[in-house]
N, C-alpha and C. Protein backbone atom coordinates (compact mmCIF):
# COMPACT_ATOMS: atom_id res chain seq x y z
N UNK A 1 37.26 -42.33 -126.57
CA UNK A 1 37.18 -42.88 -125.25
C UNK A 1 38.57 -43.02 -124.66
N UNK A 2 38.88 -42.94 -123.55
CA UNK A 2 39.95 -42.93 -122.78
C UNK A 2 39.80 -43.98 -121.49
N UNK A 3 41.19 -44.75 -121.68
CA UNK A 3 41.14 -46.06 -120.62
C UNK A 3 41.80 -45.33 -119.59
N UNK A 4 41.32 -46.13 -118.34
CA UNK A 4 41.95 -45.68 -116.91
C UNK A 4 42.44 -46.88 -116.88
N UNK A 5 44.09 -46.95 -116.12
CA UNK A 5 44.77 -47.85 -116.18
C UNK A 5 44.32 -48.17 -114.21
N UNK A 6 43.93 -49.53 -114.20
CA UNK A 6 43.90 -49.19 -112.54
C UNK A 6 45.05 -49.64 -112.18
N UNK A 7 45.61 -48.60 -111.08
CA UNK A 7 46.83 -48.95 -110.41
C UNK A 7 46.57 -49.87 -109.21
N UNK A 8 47.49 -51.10 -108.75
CA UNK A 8 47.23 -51.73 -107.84
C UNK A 8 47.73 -51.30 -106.66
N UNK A 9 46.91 -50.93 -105.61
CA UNK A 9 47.33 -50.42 -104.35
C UNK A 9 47.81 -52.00 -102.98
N UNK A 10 48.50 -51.36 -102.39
CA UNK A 10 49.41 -52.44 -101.44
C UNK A 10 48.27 -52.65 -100.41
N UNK A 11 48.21 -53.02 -99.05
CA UNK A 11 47.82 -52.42 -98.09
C UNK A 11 47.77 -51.34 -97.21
N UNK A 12 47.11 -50.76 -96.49
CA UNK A 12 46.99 -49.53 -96.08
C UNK A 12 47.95 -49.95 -94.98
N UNK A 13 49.23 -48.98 -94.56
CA UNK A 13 50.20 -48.97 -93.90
C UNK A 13 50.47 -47.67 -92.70
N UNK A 14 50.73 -47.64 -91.49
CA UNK A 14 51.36 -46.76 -90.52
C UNK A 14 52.30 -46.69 -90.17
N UNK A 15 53.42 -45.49 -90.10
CA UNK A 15 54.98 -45.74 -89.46
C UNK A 15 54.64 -45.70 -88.26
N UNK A 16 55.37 -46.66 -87.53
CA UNK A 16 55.33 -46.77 -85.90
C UNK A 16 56.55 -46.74 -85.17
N UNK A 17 57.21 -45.56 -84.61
CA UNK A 17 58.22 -45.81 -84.53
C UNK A 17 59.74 -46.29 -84.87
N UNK A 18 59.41 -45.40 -86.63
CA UNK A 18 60.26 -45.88 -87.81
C UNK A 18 60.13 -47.19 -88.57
N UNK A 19 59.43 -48.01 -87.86
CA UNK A 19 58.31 -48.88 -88.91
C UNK A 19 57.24 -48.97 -89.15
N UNK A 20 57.26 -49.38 -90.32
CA UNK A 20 55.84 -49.62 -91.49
C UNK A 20 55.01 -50.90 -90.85
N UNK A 21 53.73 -50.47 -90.39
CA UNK A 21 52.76 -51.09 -89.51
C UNK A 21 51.72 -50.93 -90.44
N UNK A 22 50.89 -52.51 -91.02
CA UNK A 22 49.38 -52.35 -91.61
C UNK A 22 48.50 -52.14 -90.32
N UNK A 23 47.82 -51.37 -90.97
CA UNK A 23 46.53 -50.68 -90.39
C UNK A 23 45.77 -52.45 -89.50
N UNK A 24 45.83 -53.39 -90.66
CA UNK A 24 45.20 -54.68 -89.97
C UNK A 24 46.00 -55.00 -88.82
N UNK A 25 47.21 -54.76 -88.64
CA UNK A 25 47.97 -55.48 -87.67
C UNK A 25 47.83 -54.35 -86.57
N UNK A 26 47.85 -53.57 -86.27
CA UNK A 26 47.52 -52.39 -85.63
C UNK A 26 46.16 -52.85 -84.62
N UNK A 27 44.55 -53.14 -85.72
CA UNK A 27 43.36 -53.33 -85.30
C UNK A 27 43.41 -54.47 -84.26
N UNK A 28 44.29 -55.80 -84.73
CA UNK A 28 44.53 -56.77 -84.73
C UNK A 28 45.15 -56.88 -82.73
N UNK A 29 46.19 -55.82 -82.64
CA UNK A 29 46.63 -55.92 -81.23
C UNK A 29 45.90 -54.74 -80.66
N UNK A 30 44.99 -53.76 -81.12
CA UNK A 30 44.11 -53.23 -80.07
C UNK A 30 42.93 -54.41 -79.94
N UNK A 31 42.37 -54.91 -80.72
CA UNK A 31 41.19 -56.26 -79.68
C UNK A 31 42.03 -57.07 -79.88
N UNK A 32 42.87 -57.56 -79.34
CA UNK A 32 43.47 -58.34 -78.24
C UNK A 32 43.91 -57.84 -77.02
N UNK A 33 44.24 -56.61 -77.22
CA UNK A 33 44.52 -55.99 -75.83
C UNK A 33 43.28 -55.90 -75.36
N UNK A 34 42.04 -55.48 -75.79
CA UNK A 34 40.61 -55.29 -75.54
C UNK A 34 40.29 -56.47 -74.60
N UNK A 35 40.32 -57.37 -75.38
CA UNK A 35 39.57 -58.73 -75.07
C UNK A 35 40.70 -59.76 -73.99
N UNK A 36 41.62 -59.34 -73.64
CA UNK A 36 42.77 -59.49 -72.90
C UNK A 36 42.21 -58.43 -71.45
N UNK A 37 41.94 -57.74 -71.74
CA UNK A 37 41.65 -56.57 -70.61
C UNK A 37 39.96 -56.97 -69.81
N UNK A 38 39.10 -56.84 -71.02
CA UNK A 38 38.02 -57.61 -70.55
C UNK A 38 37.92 -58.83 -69.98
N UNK A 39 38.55 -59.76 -70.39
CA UNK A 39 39.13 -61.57 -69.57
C UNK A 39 39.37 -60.85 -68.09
N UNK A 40 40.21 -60.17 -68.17
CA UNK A 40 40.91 -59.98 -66.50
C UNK A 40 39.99 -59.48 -65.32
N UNK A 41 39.04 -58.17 -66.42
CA UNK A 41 37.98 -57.53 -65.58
C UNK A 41 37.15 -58.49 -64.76
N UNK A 42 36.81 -59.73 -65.53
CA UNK A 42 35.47 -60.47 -65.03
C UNK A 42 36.51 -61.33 -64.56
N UNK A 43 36.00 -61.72 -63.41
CA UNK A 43 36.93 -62.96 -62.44
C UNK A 43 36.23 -63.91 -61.81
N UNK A 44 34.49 -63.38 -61.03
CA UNK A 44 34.04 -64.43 -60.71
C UNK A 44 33.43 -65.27 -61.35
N UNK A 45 32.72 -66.02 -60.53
CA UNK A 45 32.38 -67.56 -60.75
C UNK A 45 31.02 -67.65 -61.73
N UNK A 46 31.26 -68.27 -62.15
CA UNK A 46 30.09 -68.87 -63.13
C UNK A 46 29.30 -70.24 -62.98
N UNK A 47 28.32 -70.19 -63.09
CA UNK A 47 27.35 -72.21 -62.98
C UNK A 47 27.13 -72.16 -64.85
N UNK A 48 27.77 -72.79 -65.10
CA UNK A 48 27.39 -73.42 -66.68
C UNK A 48 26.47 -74.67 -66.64
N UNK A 49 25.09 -74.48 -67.21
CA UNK A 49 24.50 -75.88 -67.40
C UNK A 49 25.07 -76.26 -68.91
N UNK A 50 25.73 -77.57 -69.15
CA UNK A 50 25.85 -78.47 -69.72
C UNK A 50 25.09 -79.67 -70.10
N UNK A 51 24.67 -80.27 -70.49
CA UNK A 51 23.77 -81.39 -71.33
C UNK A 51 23.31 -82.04 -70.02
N UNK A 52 24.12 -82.41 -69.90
CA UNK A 52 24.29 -83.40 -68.73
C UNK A 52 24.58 -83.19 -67.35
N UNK A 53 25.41 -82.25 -66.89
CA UNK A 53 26.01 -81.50 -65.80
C UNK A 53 26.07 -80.19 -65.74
N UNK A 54 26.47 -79.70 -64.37
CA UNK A 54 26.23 -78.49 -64.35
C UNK A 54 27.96 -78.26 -63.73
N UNK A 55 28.38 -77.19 -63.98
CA UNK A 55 29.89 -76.96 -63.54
C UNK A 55 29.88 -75.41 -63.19
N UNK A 56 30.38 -75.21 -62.55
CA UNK A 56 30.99 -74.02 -61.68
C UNK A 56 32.57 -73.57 -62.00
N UNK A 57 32.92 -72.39 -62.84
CA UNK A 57 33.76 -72.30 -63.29
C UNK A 57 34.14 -70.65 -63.30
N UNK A 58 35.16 -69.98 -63.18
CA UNK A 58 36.13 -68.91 -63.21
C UNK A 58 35.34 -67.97 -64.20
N UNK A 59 34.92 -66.83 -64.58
CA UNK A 59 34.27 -66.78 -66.02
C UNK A 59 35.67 -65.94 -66.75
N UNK A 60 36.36 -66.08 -66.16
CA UNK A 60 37.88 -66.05 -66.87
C UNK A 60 38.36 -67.14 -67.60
N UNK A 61 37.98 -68.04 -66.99
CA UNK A 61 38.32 -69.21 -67.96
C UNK A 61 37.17 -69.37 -69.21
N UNK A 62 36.06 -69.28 -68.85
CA UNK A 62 34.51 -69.21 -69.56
C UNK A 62 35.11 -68.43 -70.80
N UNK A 63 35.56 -67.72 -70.42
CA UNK A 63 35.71 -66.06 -71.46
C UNK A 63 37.32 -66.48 -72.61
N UNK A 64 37.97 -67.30 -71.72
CA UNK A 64 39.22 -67.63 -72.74
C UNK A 64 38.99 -68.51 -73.39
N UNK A 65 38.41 -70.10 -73.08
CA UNK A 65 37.80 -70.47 -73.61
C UNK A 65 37.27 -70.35 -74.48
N UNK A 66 36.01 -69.81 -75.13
CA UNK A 66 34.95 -68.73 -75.77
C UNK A 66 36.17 -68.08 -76.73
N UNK A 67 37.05 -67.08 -76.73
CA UNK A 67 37.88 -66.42 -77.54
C UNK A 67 38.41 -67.65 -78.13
N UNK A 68 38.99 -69.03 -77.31
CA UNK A 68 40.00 -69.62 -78.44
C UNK A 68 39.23 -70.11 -79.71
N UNK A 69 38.09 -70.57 -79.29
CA UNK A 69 37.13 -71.42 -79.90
C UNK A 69 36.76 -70.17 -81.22
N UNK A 70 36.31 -69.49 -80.61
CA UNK A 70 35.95 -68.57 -81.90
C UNK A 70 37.28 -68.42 -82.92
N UNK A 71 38.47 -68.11 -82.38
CA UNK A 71 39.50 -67.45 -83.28
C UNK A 71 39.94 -69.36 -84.36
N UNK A 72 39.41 -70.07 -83.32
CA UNK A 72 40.22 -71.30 -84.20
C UNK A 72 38.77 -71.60 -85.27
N UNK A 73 38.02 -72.02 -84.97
CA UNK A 73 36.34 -71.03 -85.98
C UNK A 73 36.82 -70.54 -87.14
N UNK A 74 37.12 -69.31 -86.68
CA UNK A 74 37.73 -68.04 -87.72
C UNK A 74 38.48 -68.75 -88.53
N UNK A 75 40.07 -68.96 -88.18
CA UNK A 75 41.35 -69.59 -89.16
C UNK A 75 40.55 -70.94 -89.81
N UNK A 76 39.57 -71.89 -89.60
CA UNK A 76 39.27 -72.97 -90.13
C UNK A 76 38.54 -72.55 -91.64
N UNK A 77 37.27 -71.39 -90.99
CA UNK A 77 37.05 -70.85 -92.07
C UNK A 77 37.48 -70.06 -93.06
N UNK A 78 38.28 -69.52 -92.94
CA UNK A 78 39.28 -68.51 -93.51
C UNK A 78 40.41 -69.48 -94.37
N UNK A 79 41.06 -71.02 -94.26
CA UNK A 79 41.55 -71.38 -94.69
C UNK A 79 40.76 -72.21 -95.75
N UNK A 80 39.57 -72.46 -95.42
CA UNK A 80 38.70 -73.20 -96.51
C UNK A 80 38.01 -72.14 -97.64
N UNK A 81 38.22 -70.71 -97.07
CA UNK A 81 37.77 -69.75 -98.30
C UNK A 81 39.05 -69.62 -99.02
N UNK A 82 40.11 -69.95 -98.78
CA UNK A 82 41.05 -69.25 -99.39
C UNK A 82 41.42 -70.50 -100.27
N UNK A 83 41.09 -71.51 -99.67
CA UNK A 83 41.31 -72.74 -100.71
C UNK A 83 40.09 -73.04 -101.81
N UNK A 84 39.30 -72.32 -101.93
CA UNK A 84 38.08 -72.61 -102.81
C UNK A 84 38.66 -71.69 -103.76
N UNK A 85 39.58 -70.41 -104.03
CA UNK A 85 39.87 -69.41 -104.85
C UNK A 85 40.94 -69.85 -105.55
C-alpha cells in the first residue's frame, strides 16, 4: 500500500496588477459594487407598514439599511462559529 501525503493548499489567489489578490477578496468587491449600484438604481419612495406605524421612506435608505443589518447578521454569526472550533 502506498500513502498519499496531502499537501496543504493556501487560498486560491489572482495577480492584479502585480499583486496577489484572493479570489474571496475579488468576489467580495464585485457584490459590493453590485449592491452599491443596485442602492443607487432604486431611489423612490417607499410606505413601510411597521407594528404600529406606517412610514414613508427613500427605498435607498430601505435597501442600505437591509444590507447593514444582514452583513452585521453575517459577522455575529460567523464570529460565534469560529468560536465554537
Amino acid at each position: 500500500m502506498t500513502e498519499k501525503t496531502a499537501k496543504a493548499h493556501g487560498p486560491s489567489k489572482v495577480t492584479v496588477k502585480g499583486r496577489d489578490m484572493r479570489l474571496r477578496t475579488i468576489g467580495f468587491i464585485v457584490l459590493a459594487g453590485l449592491a452599491i449600484w443596485f442602492i443607487a438604481a432604486n431611489t423612490g419612495s417607499v410606505t413601510i407598514k411597521l407594528w404600529v406605524s406606517t412610514v414613508t421612506l427613500p427605498l435607498w435608505i430601505v435597501l442600505t439599511v437591509t444590507l447593514l443589518v444582514g452583513v452585521l447578521l453575517g459577522l455575529i454569526i460567523a464570529r460565534r462559529r469560529a468560536a465554537r472550533r
